[in-house]
C-alpha atoms as a PDB file:
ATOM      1  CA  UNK A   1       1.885   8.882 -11.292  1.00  0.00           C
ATOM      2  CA  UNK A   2       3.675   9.776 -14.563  1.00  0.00           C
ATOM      3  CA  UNK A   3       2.430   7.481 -17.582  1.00  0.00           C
ATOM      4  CA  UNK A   4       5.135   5.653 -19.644  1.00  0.00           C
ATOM      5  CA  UNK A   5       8.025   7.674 -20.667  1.00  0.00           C
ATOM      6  CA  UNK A   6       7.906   7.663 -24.459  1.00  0.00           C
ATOM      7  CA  UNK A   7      10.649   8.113 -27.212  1.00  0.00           C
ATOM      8  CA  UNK A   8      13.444  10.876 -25.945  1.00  0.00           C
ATOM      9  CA  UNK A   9      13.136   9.935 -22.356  1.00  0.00           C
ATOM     10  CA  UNK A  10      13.536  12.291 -19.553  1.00  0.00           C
ATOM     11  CA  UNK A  11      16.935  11.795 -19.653  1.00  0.00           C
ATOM     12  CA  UNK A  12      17.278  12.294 -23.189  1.00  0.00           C
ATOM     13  CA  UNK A  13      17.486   8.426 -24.362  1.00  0.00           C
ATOM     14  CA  UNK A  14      15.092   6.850 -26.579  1.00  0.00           C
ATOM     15  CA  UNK A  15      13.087   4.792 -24.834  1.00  0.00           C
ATOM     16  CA  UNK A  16      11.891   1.438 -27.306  1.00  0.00           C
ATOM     17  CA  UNK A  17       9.096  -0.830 -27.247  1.00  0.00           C
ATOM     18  CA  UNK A  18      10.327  -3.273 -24.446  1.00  0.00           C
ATOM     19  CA  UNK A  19      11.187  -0.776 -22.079  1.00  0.00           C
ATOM     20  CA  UNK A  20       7.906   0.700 -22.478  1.00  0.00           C
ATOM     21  CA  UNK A  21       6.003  -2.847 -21.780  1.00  0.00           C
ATOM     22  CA  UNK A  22       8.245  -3.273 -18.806  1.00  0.00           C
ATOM     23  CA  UNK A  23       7.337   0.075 -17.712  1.00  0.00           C
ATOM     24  CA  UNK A  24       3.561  -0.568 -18.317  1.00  0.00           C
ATOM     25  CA  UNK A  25       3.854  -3.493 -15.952  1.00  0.00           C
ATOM     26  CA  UNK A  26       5.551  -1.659 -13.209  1.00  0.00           C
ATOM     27  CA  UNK A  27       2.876   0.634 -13.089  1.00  0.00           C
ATOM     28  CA  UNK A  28       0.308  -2.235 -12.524  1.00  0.00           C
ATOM     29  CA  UNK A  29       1.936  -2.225  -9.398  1.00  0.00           C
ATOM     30  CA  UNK A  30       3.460   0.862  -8.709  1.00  0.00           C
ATOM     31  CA  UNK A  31       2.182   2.091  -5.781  1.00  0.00           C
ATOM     32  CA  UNK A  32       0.429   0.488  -2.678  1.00  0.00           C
ATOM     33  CA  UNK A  33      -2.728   2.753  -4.166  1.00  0.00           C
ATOM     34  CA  UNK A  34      -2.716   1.163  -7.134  1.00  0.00           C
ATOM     35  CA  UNK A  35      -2.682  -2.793  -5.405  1.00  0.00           C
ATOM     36  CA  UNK A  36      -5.469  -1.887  -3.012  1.00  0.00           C
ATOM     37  CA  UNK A  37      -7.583   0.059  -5.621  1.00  0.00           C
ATOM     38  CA  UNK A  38      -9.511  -2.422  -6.576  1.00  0.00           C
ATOM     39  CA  UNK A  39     -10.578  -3.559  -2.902  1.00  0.00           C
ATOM     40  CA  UNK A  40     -11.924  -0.214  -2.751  1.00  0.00           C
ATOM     41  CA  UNK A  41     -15.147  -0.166  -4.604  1.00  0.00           C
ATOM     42  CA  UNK A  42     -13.884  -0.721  -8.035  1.00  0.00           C
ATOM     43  CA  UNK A  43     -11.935   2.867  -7.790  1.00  0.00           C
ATOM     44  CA  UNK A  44      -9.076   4.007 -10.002  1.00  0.00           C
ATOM     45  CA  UNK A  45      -5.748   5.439  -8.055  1.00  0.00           C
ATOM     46  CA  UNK A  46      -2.712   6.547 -10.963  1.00  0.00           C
ATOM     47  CA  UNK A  47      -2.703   2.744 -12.784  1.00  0.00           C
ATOM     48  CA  UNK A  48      -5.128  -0.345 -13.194  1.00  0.00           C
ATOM     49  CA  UNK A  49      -4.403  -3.429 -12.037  1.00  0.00           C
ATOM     50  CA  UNK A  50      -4.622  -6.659 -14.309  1.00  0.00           C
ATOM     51  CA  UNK A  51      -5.020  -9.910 -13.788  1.00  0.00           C
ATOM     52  CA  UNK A  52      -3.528 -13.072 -15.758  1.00  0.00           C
ATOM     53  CA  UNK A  53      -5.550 -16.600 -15.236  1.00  0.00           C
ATOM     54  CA  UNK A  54      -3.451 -19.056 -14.561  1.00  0.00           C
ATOM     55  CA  UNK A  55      -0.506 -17.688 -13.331  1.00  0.00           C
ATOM     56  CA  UNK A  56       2.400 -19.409 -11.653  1.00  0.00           C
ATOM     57  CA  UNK A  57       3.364 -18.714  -8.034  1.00  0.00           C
ATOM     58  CA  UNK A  58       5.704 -15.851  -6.987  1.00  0.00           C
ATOM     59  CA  UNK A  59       8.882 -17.524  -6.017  1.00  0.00           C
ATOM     60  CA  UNK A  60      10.630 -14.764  -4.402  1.00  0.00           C
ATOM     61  CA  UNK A  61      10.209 -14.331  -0.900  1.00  0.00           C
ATOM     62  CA  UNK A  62       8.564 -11.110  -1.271  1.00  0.00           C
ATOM     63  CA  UNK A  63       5.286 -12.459  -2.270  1.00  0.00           C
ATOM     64  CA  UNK A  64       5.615 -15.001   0.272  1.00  0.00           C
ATOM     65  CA  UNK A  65       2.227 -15.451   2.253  1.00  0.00           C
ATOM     66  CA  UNK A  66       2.536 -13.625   5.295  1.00  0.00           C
ATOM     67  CA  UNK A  67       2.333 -15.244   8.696  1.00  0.00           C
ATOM     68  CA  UNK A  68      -1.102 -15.626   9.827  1.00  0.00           C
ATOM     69  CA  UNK A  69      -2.502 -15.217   6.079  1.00  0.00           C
ATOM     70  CA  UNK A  70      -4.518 -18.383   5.475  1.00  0.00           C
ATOM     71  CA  UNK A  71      -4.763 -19.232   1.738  1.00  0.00           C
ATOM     72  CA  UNK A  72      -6.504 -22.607   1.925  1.00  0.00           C
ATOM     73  CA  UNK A  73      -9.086 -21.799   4.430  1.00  0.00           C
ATOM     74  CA  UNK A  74     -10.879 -18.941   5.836  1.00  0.00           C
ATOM     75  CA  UNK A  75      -9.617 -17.110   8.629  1.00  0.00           C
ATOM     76  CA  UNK A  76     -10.780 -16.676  11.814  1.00  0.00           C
ATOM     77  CA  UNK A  77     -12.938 -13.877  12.931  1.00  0.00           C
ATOM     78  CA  UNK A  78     -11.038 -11.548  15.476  1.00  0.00           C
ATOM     79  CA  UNK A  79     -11.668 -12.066  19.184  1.00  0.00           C
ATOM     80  CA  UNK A  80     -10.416  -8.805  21.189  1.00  0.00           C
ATOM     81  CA  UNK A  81      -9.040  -7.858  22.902  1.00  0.00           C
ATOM     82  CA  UNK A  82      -6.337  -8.335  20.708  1.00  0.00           C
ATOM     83  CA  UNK A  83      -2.552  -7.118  21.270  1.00  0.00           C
ATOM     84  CA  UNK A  84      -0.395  -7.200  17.694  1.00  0.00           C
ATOM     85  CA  UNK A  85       3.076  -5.920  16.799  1.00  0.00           C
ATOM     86  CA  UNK A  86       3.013  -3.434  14.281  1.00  0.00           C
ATOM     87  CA  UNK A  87       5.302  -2.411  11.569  1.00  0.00           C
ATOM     88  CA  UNK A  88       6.911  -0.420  13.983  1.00  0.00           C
ATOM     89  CA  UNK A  89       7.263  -3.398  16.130  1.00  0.00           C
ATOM     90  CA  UNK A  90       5.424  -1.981  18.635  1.00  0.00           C
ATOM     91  CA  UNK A  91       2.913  -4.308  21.154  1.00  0.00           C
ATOM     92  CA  UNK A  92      -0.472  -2.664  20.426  1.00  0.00           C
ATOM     93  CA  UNK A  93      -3.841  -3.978  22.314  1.00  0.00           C
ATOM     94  CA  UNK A  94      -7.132  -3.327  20.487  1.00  0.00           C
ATOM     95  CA  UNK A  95      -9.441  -3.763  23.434  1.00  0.00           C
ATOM     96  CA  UNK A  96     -12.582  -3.777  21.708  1.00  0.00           C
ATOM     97  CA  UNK A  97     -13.472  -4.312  17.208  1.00  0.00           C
ATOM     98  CA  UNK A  98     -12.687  -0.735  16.419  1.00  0.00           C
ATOM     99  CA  UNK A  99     -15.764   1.166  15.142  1.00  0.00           C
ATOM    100  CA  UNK A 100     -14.496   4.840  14.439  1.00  0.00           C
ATOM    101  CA  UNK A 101     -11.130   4.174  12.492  1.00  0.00           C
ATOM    102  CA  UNK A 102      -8.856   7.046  11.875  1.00  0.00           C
ATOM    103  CA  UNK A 103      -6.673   6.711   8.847  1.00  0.00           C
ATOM    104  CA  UNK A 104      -4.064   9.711   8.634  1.00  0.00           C
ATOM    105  CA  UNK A 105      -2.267   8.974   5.732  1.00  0.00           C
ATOM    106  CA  UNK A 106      -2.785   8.146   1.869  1.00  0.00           C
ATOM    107  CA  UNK A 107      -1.144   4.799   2.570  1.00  0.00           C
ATOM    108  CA  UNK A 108      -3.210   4.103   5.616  1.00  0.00           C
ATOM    109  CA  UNK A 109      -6.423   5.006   3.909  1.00  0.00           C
ATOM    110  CA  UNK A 110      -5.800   2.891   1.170  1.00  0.00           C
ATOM    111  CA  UNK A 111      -5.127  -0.218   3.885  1.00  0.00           C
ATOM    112  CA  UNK A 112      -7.892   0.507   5.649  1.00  0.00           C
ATOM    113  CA  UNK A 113     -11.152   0.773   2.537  1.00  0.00           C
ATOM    114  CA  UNK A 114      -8.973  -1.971   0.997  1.00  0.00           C
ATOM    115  CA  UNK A 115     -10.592  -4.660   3.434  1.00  0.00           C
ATOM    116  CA  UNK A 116     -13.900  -2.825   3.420  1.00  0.00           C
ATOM    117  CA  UNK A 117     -13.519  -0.584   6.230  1.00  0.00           C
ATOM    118  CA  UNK A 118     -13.794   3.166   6.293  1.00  0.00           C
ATOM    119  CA  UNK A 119     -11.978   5.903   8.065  1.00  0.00           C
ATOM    120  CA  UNK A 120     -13.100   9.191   9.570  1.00  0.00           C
ATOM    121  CA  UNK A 121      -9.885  10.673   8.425  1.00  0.00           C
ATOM    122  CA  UNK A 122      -8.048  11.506   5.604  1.00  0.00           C
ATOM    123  CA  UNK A 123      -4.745  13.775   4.779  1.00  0.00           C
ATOM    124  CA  UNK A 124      -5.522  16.241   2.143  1.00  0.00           C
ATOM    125  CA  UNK A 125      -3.516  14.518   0.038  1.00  0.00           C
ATOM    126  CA  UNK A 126      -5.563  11.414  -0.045  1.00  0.00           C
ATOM    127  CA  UNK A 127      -7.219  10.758  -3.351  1.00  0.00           C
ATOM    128  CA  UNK A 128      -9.346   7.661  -3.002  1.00  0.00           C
ATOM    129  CA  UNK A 129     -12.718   8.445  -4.083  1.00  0.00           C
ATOM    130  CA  UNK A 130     -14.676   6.297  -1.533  1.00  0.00           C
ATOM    131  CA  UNK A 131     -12.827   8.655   1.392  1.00  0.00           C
ATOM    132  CA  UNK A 132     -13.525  12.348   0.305  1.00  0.00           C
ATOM    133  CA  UNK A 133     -16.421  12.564   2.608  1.00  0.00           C
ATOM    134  CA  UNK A 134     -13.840  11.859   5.447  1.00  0.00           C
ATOM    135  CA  UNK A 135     -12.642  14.668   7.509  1.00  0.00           C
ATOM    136  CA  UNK A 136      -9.656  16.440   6.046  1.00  0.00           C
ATOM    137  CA  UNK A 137      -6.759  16.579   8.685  1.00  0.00           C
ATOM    138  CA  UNK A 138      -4.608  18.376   6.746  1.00  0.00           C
ATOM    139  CA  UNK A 139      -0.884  17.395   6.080  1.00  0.00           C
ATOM    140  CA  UNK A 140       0.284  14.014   6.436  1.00  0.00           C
ATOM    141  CA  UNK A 141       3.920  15.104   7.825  1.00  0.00           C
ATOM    142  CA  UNK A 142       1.714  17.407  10.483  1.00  0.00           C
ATOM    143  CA  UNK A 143      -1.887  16.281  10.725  1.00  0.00           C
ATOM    144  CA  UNK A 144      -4.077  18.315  12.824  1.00  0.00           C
ATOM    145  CA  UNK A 145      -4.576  16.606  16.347  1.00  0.00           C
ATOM    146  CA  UNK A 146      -7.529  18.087  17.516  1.00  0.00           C
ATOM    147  CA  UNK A 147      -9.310  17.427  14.016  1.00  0.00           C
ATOM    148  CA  UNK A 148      -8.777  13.757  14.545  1.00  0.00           C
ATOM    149  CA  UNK A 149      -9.972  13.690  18.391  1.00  0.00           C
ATOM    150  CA  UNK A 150     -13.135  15.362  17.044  1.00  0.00           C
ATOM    151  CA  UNK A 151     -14.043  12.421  15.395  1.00  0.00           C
ATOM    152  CA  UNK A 152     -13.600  10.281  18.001  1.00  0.00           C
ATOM    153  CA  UNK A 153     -12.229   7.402  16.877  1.00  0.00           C
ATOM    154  CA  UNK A 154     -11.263   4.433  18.841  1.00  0.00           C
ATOM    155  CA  UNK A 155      -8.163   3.302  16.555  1.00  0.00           C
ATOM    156  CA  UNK A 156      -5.780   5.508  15.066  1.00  0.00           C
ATOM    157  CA  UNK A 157      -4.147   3.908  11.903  1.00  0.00           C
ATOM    158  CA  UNK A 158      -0.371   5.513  11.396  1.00  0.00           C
ATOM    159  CA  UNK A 159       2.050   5.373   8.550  1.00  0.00           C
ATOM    160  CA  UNK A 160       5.737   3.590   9.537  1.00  0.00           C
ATOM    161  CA  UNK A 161       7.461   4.736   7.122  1.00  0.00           C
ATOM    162  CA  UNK A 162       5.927   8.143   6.747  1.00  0.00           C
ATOM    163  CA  UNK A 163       4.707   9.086  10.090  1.00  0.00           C
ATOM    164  CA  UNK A 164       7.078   8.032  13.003  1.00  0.00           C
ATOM    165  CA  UNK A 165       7.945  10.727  14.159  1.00  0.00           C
ATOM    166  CA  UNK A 166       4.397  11.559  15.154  1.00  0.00           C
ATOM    167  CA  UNK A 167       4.266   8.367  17.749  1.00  0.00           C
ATOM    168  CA  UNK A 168       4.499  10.991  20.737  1.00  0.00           C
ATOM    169  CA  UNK A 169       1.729  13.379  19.639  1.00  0.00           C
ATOM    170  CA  UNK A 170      -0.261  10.677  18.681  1.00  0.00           C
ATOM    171  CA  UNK A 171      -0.336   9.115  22.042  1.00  0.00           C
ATOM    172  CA  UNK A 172      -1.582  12.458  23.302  1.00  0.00           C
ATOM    173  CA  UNK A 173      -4.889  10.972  21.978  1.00  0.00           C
ATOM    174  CA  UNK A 174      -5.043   8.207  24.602  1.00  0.00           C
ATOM    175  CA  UNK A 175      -6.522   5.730  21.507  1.00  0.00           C
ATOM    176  CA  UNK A 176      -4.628   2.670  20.511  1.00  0.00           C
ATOM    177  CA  UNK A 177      -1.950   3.556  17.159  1.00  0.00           C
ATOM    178  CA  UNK A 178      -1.599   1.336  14.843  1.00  0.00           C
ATOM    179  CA  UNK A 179       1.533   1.944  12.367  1.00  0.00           C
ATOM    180  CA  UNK A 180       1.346  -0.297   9.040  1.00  0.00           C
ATOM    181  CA  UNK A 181       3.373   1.211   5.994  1.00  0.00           C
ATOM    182  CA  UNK A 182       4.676  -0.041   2.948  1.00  0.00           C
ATOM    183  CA  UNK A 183       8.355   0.414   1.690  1.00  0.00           C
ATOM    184  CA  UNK A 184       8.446  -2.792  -0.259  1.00  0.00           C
ATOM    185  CA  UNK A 185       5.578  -5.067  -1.689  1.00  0.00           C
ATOM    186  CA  UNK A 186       6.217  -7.899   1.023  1.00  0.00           C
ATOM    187  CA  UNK A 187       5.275  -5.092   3.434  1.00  0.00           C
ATOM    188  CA  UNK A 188       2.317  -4.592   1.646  1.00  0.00           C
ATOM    189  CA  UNK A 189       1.200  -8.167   2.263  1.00  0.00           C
ATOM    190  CA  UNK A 190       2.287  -7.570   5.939  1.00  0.00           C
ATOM    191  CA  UNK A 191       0.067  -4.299   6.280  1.00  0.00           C
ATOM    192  CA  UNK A 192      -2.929  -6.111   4.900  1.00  0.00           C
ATOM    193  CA  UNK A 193      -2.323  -8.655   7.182  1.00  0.00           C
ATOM    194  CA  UNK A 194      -2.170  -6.513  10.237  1.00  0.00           C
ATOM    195  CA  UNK A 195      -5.335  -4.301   8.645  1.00  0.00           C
ATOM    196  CA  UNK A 196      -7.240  -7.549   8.530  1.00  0.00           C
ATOM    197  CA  UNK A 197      -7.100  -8.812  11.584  1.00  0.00           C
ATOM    198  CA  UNK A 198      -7.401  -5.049  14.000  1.00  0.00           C
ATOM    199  CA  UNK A 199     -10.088  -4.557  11.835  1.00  0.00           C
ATOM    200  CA  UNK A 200     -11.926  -7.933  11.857  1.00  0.00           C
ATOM    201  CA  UNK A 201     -11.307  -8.448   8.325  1.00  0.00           C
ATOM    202  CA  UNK A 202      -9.257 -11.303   8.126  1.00  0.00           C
ATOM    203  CA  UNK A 203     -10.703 -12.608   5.107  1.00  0.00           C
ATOM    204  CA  UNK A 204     -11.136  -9.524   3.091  1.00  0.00           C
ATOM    205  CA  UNK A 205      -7.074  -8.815   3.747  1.00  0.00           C
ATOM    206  CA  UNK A 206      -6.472 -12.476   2.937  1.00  0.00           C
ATOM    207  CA  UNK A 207      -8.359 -12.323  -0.829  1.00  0.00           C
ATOM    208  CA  UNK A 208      -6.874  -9.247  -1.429  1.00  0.00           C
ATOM    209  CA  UNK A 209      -3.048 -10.819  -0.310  1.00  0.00           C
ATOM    210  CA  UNK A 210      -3.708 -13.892  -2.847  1.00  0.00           C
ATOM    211  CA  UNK A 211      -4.821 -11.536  -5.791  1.00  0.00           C
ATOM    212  CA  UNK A 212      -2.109  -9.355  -5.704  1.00  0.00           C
ATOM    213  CA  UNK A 213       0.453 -12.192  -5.096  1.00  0.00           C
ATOM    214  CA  UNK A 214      -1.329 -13.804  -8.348  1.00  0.00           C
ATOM    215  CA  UNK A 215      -1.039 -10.534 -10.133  1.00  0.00           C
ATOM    216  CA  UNK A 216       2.613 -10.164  -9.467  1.00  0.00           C
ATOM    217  CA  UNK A 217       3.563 -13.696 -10.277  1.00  0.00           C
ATOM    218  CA  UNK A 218       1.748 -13.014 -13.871  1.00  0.00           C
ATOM    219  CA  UNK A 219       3.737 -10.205 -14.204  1.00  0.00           C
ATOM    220  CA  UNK A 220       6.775 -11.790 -13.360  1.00  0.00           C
ATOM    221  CA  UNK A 221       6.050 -15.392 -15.621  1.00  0.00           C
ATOM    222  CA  UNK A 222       6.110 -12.019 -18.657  1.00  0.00           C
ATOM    223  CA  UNK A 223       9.359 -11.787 -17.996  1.00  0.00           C
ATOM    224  CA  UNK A 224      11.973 -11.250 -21.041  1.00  0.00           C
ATOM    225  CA  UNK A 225      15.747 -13.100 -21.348  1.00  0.00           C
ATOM    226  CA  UNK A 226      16.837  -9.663 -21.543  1.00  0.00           C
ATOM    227  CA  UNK A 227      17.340  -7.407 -18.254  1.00  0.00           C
ATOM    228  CA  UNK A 228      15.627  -3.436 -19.682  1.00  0.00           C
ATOM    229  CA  UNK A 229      17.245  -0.768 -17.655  1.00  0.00           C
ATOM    230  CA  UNK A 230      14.765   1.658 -16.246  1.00  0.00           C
ATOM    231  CA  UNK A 231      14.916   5.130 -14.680  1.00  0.00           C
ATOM    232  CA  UNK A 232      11.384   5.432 -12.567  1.00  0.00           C
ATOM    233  CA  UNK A 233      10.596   9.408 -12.320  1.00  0.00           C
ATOM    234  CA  UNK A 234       7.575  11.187 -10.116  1.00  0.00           C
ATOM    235  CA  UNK A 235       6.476  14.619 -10.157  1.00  0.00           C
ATOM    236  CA  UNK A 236       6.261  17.598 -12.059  1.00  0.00           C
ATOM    237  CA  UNK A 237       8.479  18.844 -14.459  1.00  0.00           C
ATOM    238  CA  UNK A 238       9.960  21.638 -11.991  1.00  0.00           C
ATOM    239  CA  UNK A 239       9.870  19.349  -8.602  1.00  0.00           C
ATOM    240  CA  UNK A 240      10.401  14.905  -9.840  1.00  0.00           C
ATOM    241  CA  UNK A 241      12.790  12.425  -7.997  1.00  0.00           C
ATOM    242  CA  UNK A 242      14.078   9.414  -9.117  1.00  0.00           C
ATOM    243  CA  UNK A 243      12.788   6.267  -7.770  1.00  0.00           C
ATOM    244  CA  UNK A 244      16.054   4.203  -5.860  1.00  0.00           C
ATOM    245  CA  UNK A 245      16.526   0.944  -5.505  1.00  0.00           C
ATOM    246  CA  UNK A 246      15.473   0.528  -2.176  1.00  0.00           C
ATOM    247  CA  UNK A 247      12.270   2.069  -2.652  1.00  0.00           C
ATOM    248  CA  UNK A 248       8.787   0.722  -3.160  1.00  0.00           C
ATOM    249  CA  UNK A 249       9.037   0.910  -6.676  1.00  0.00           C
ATOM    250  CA  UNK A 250      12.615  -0.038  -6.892  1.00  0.00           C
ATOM    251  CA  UNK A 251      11.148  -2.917  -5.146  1.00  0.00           C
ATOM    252  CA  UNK A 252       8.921  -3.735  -8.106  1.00  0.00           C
ATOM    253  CA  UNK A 253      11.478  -3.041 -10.723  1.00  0.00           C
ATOM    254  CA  UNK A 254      13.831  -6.086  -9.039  1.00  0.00           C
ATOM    255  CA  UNK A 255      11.362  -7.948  -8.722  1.00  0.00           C
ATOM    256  CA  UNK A 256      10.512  -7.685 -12.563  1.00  0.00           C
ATOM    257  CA  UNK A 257      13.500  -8.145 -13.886  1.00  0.00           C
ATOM    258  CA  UNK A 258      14.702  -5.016 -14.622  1.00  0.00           C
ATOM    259  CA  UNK A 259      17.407  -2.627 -13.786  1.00  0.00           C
ATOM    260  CA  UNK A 260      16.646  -0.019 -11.815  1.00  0.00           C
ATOM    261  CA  UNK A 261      19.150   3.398 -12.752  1.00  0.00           C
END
């Protein structure tokens, strides 16, 4: 992820102080790698994460608790088998606590070592430190089947908004798929959710749910009487999009305050 633009933006405006606060806060949440990094052994993704003590609640409904996501108590350990809808609102049954998870996307990863679980998989374009010693399955738009049946695992873990199209290979595999993604930050908070309890960390996924909720509301209590308009670009130089407003981070930049160009 880019750092903060500076003066004589990409688009050739000047780019002052406040934007480049604003911006700085975006990043603190810019990308579902960034909100789980911390989960994951103390490991840096392309931001840090900060906290604020003291921070109000998020009043939008995007940092709403999900359903299921106890805040005042723990949860419940899992009792399997267990049938869940995932994000693709599929009916999945977990007959048994998986023990040989295979994640088979960044996002997915990142879910997964965010409650304290580990995959056996990883796309080559996963970066998380704690999974490099995980099997390499190549691309995440084409991951190599017969890579992931050589580890054996017993629960797949799929990316919805990445990885659809893969539901009929995947089934090929005759192991329970899983598809948790993240588009928006309430999905985030969904995924985590999901992660938690097919994993039998329902308490881990719950922490890490309250702390990022808390993180975004401290972000959001920040917030200026002006509205900063912000153009969000990834990439390199010869091959960068612009982030829209219905993406993840367009997500983030609405939810800031800001307006998203």
């Amino acid at each position: 992820m880019p750092g903060p633009p500076q003066d004589g933006g990409p688009d050739g405006r000047s780019f002052g102080g406040e934007m480049i606060r604003r911006y700085r806060s975006l990043m603190v949440l810019a990308l579902p790698a960034v909100l789980l990094a911390t989960a994951c052994g103390g490991g840096t993704s392309s931001a840090d994460k900060t906290a604020t003590a003291g921070a109000k609640p998020a009043t939008t409904a995007a940092a709403k608790t999900p359903a299921g996501t106890a805040t005042s108590a723990a949860p419940k350990a899992t009792t399997y088998p267990l049938t869940v809808t995932d994000m693709l609102k599929k009916s999945v049954t977990i007959p048994a606590e998986p023990k040989s998870v295979a994640a088979i996307s960044p996002t997915t990863v990142e879910f997964v070592y965010a409650v304290g679980a580990t995959s056996k998989t990883r796309p080559t374009s996963a970066k998380l430190p704690a999974a490099a010693s995980a099997k390499d399955i190549g691309s995440s738009y084409q991951p190599n089947l017969e890579l992931i049946a050589a580890e054996k695992p017993d629960l797949v873990v799929a990316d919805a908004v990445l990885q659809p199209q893969l539901a009929q290979s995947l089934a090929s595999l005759n192991v329970p798929v899983l598809y948790v993604g993240a588009s928006n930050f309430a999905d985030v908070l969904t995924g985590l959710d999901l992660i938690g309890k097919v994993l039998n960390k329902p308490a881990e996924a719950a922490r890490l749910a309250s702390d990022l909720q808390t993180k975004l509301a401290a972000l959001k209590a920040k917030e200026g009487t002006t509205k900063p308009k912000v153009l969000i670009l990834n990439g390199a130089p010869q091959d960068f999009y612009a982030a829209k407003p219905e993406s993840y981070v367009g997500d983030l930049v609405l939810q800031l305050g800001a307006d998203n160009v």
